[in-house]
Protein backbone atom coordinates (compact mmCIF):
# COMPACT_ATOMS: atom_id res chain seq x y z
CA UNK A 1 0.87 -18.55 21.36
CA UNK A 2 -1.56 -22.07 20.76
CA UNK A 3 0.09 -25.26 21.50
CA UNK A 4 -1.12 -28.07 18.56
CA UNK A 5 0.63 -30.76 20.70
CA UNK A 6 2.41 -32.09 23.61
CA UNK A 7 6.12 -31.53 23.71
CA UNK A 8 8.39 -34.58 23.64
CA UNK A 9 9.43 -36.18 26.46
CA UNK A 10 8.14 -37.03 30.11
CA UNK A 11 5.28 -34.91 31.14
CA UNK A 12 6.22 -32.32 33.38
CA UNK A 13 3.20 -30.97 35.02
CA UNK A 14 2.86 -30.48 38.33
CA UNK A 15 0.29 -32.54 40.53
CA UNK A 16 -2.60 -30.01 41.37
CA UNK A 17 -2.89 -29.91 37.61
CA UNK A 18 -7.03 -30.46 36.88
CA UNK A 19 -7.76 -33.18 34.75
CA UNK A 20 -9.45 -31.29 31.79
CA UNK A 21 -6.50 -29.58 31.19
CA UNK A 22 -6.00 -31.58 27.15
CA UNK A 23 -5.31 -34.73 29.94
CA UNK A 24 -1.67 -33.76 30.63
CA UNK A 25 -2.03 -34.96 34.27
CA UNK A 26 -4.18 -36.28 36.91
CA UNK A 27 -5.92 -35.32 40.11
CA UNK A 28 -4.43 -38.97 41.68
CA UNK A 29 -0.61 -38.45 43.28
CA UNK A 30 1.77 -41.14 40.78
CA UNK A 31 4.16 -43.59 43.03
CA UNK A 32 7.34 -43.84 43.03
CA UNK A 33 7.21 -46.88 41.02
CA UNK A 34 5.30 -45.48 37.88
CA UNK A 35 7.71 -42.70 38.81
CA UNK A 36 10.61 -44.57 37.35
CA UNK A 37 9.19 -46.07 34.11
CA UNK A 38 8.83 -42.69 33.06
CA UNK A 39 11.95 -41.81 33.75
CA UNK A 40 13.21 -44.61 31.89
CA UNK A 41 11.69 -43.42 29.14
CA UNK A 42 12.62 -40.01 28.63
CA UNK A 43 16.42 -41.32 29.52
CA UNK A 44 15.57 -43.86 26.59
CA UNK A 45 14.51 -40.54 24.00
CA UNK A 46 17.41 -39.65 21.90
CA UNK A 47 19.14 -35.98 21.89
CA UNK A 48 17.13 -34.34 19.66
CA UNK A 49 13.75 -35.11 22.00
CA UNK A 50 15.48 -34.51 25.19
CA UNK A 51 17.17 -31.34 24.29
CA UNK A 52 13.62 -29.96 23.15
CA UNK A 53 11.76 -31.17 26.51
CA UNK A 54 14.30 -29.44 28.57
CA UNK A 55 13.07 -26.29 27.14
CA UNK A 56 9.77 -26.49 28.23
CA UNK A 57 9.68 -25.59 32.15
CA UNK A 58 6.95 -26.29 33.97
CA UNK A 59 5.62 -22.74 34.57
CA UNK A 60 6.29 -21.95 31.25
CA UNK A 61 3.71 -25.52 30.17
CA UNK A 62 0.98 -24.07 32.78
CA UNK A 63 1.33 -20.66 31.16
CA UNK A 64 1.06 -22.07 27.70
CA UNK A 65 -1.80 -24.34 28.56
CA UNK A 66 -3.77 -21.39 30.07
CA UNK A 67 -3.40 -19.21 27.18
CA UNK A 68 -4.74 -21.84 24.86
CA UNK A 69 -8.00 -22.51 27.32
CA UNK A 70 -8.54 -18.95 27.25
CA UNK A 71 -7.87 -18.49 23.32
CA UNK A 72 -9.91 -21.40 22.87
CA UNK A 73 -13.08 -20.20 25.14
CA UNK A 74 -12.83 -16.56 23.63
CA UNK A 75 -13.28 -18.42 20.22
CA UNK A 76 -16.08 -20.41 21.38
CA UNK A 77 -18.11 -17.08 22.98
CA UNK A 78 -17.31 -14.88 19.46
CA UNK A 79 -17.92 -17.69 16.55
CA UNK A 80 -19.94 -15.53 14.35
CA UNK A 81 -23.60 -17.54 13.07
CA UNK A 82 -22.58 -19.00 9.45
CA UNK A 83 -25.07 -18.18 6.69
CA UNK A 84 -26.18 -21.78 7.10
CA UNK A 85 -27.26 -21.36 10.87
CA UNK A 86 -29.18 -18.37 9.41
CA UNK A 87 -30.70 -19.50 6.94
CA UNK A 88 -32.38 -22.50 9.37
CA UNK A 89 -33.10 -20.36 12.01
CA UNK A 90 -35.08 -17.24 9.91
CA UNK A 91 -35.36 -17.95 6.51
CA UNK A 92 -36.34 -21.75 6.30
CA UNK A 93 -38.98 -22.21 3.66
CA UNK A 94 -38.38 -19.65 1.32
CA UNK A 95 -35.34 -20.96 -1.05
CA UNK A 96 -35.59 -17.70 -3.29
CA UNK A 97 -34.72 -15.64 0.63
CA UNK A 98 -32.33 -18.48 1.05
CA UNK A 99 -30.52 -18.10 -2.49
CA UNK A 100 -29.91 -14.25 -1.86
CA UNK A 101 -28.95 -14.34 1.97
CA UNK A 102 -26.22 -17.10 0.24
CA UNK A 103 -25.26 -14.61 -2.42
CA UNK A 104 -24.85 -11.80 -0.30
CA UNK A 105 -22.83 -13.94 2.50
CA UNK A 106 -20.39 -15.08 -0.90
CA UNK A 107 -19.86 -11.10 -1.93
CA UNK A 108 -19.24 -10.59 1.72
CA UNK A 109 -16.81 -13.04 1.69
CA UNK A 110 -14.82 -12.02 -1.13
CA UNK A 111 -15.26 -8.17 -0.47
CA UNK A 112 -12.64 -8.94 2.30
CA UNK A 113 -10.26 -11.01 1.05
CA UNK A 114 -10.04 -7.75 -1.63
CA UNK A 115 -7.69 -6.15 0.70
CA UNK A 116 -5.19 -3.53 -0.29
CA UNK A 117 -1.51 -3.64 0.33
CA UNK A 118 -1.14 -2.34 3.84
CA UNK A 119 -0.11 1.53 4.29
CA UNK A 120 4.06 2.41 3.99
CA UNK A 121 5.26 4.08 7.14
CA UNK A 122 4.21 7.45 7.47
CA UNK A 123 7.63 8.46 9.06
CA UNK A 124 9.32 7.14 5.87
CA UNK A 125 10.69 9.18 2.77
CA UNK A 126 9.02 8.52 -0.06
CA UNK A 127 11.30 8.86 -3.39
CA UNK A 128 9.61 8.28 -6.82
CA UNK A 129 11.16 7.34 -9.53
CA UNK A 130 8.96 7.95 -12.84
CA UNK A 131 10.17 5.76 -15.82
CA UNK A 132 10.16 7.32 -19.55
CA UNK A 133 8.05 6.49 -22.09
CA UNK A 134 8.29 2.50 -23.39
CA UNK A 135 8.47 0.67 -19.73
CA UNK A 136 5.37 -0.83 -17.61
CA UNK A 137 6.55 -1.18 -14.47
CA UNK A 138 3.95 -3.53 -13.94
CA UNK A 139 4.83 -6.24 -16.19
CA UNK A 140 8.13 -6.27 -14.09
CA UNK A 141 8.71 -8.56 -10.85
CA UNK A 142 9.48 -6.33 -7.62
CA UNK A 143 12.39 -8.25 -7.14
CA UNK A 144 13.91 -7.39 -10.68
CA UNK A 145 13.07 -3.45 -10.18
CA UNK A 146 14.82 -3.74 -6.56
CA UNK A 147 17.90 -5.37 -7.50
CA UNK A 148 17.79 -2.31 -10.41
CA UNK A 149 17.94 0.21 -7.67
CA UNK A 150 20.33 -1.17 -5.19
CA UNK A 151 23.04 -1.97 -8.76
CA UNK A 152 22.17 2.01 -9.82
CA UNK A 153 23.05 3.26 -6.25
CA UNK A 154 26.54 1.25 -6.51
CA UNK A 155 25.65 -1.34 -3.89
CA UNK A 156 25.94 0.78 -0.87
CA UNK A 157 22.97 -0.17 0.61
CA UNK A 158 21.12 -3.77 1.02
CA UNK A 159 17.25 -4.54 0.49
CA UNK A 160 17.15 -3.73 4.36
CA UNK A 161 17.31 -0.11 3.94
CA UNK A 162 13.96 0.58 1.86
CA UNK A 163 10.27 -1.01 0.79
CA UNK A 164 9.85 -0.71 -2.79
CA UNK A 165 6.33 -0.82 -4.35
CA UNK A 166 4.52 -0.73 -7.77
CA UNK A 167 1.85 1.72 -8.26
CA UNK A 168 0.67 0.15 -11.82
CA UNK A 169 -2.25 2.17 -12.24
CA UNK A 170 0.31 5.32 -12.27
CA UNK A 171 3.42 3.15 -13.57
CA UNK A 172 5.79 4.46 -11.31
CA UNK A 173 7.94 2.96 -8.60
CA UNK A 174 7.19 3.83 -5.17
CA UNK A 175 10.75 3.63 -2.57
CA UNK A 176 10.30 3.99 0.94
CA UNK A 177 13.05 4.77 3.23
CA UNK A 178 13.64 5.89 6.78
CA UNK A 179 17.25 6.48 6.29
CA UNK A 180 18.14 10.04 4.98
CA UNK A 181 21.07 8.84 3.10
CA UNK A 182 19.33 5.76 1.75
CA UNK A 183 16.72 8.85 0.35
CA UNK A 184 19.33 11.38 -0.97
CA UNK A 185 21.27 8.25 -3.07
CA UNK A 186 17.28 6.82 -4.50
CA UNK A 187 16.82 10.48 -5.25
CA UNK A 188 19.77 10.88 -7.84
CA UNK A 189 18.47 8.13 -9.75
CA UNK A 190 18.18 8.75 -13.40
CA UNK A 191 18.37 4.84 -15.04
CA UNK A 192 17.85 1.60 -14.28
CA UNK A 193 19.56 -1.62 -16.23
CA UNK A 194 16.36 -3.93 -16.46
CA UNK A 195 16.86 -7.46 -18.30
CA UNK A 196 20.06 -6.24 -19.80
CA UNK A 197 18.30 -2.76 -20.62
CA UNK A 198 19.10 0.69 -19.65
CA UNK A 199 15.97 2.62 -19.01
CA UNK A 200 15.44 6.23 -17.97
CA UNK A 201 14.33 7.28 -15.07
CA UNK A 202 13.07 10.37 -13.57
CA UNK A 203 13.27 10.29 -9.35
CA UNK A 204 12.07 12.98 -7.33
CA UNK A 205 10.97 12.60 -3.37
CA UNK A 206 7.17 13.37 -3.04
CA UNK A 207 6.08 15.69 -0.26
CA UNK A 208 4.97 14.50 3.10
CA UNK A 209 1.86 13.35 4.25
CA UNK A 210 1.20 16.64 6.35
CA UNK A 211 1.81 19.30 4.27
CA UNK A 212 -0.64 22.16 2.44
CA UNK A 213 -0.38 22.66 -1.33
CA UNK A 214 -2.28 25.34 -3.08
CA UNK A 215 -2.78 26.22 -6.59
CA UNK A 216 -1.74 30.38 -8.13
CA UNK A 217 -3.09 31.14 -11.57
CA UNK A 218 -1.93 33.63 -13.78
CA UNK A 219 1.85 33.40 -13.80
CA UNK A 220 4.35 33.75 -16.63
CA UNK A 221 4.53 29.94 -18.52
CA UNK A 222 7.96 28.51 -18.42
CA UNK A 223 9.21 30.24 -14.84
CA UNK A 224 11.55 27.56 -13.51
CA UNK A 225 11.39 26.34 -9.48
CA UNK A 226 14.16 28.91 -8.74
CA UNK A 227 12.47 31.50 -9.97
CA UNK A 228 9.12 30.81 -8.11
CA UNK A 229 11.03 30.36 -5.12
CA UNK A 230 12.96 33.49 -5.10
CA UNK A 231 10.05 35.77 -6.07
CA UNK A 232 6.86 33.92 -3.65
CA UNK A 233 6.19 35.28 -0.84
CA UNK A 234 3.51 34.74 1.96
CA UNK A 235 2.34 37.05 4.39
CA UNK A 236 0.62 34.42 6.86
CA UNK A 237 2.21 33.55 9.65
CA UNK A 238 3.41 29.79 10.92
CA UNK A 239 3.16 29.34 7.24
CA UNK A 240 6.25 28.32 5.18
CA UNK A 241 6.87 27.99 1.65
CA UNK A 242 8.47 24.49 0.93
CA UNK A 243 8.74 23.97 -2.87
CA UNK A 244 6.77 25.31 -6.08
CA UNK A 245 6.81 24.37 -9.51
CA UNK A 246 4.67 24.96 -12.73
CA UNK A 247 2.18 22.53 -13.76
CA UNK A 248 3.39 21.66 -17.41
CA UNK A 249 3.25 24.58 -19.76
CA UNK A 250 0.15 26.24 -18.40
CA UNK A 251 0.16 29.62 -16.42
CA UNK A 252 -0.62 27.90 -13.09
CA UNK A 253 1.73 27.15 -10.57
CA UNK A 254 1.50 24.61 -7.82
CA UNK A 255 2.93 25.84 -4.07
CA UNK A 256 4.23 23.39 -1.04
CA UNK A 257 3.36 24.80 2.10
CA UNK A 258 3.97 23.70 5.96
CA UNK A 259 2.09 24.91 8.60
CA UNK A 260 -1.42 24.84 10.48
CA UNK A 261 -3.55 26.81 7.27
CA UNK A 262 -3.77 27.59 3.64
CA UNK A 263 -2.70 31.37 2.73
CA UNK A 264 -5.50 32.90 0.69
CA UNK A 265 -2.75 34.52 -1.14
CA UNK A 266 0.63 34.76 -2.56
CA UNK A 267 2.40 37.34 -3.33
CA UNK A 268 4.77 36.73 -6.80
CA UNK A 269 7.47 39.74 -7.78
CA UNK A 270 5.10 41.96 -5.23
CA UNK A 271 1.48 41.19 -7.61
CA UNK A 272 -0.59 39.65 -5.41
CA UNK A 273 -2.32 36.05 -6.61
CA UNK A 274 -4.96 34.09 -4.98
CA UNK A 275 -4.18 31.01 -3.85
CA UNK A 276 -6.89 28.05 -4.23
CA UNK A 277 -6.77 24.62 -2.91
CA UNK A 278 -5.09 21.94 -4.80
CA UNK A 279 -7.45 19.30 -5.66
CA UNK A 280 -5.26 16.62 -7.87
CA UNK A 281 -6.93 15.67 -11.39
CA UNK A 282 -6.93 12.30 -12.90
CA UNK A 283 -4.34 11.67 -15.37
CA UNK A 284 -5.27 10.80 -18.72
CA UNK A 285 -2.59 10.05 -21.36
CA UNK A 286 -3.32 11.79 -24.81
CA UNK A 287 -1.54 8.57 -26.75
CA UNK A 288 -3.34 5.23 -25.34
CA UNK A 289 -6.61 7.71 -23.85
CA UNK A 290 -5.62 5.39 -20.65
CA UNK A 291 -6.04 7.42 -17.10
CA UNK A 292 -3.38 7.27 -14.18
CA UNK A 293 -0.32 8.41 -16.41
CA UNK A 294 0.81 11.37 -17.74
CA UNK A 295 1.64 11.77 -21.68
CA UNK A 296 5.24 11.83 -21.10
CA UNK A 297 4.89 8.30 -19.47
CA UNK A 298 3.08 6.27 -21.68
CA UNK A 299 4.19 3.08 -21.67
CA UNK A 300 2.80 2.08 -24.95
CA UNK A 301 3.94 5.06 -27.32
CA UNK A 302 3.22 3.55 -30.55
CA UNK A 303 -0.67 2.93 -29.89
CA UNK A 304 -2.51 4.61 -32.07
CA UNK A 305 -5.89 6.54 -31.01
CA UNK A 306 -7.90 9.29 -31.77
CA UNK A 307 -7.18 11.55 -28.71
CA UNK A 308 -10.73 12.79 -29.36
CA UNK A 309 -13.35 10.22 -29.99
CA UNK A 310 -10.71 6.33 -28.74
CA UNK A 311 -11.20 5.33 -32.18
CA UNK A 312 -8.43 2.72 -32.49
CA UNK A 313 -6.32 2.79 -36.10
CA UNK A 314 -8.41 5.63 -36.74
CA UNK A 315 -8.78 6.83 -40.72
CA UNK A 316 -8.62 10.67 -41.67
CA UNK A 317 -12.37 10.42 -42.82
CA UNK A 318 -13.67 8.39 -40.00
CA UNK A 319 -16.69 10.47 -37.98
CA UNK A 320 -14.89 11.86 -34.70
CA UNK A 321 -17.77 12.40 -31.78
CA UNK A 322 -16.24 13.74 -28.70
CA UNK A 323 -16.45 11.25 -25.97
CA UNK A 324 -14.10 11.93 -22.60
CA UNK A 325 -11.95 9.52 -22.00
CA UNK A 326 -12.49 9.73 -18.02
CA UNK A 327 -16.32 9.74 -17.68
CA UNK A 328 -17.14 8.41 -21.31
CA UNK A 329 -19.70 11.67 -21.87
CA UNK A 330 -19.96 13.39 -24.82
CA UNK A 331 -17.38 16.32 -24.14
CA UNK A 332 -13.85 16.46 -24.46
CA UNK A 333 -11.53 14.73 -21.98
CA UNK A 334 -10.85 16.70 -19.13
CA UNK A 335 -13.32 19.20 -19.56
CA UNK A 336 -15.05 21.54 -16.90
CA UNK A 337 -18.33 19.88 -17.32
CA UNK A 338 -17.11 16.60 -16.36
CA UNK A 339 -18.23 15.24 -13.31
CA UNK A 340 -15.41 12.62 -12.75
CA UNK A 341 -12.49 15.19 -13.64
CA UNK A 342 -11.43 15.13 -9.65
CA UNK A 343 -9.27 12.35 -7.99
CA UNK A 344 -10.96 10.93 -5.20
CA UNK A 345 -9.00 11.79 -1.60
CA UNK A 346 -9.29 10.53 1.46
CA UNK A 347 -9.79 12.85 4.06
């Protein structure tokens, strides 16, 4: 840790101390005699200064002292050339080189201070609770939405126990927990008294970071999780089936798997079903045409649009042109031919 200053108090560094070390000593042995003014005056300090100048022993100085010499001459070998140093040294002469080497240095500069909230612990549960329609999470403080959860799980945990954070672009809540009970009482969450409001809420805990999911067409619509479950099987082994559900009302179901590969297929009431891999669309909302929320959660559900064309306040006799509200092509939102249709995933 740097030292900005000398500590209060009498200097307590020992004598073979060199004499460029921020001149906290000297290479000449003191007397007795200028031995005792000092002393006088760190009896003379009052408590405060000599309580705080007992603390610092004298290995524990020469240790600090070092560190800051070798902090210091680490800076002084690594200090990057400024724009300005390069601009003298290559480009002098040529102001229309020097105005672009600036520019570039300035969206340099603020390309990394646009850094993104630093990853939640990958050990952690993750429990997300999905608000109905009428509530942007993002106009709320964090603080607000995390007394909200701690008053809807009855106090029995503190702000200690989880990391809460607000995924606006979605509008939901994200909770993050490494306690299992912490998890199991954020998971039971169904409202949340906001500014003297009751809202509902909709929590469920999202699957972990290692896990497979694939994607079966061709199932009955409507089949609830406890009927996928009891009727999917897999015939590849290390492979386990961890949760399935339908996506919406369509005939497609998405599958939860854990284990080292992806089956190629499933087997549902004995009929056997290929399984593909799950690549997540964007969500678009079919009320505000905005993307990263689903219908259901739209947090505006009195806009009026034309779902087809964004016309805002639309008329019955106004001229409707398809135009997808993800790409901004001529085609319906959503459709096959649209080349922006997939979510973008890290590897």
């Amino acid at each position: 840790m740097d030292v900005d200053e000398d500590p209060p108090g009498a200097s307590l560094v020992s004598e073979n101390q060199p004499s460029d070390a921020n001149s906290v000593s000297s290479n000449e042995e003191p007397s007795n005699d200028a031995r005792a003014p000092s002393a006088a005056s760190l009896d003379n300090k009052n408590d405060d200064d000599a309580g705080l100048a007992l603390t610092w022993t004298e290995d524990g100085w020469h240790t600090v002292l070092s560190r800051r010499r070798k902090n210091n001459l680490k800076k002084s070998q690594k200090k990057p050339e400024t724009g300005l140093e390069k601009k003298n040294e290559k480009s002098a002469g040529h102001p229309l080189a020097d105005a672009a080497r600036d520019s570039q240095v300035k969206r340099d500069f603020r390309r990394r201070k646009r850094r993104g909230p630093t990853p939640l612990p990958k050990e952690d549960i993750k429990v997300i609770p999905r608000p109905h329609k009428g509530l942007t999470v993002k106009n709320l403080f964090g603080s607000e939405l995390s007394m909200a959860v701690i008053e809807a799980c009855r106090n029995s945990f503190g702000g200690e126990s989880f990391l809460l954070r607000v995924h606006p672009g979605s509008n939901i809540i994200i909770l993050s927990t490494p306690h299992e009970q912490v998890a199991g009482r954020l998971r039971e969450i169904d409202q949340l008294k906001i500014r003297g409001r009751i809202y509902p809420f909709n929590a469920y805990v999202a699957d972990p970071e290692d896990v497979l999911r694939g994607i079966v067409h061709g199932l009955p619509p409507g089949t609830t999780q406890a009927d996928l479950m009891a009727n999917l099987r897999i015939r590849t082994q290390g492979v386990k089936i961890e949760r399935a559900r339908m996506l919406g009302s369509s005939k497609s179901a998405i599958i939860t798997f854990t284990g080292d590969v992806l089956p190629r297929c499933v087997y549902f009431m004995g009929a056997e079903a290929i399984c593909y891999p799950y690549k997540p669309t964007v969500q678009v909302c079919k009320i505000c045409r905005s993307t990263g929320h689903r219908t259901d959660l739209c947090p505006t559900p009195n806009t009026n649009v034309c779902s087809k064309c964004g016309t805002c306040d639309p008329t019955q006799e106004h001229e409707c042109a398809l135009n997808c509200a993800i790409c901004g092509e001529e085609h319906a939102t959503g459709d096959k031919s649209g080349k922006k249709k997939l979510k973008n995933v890290a590897p």
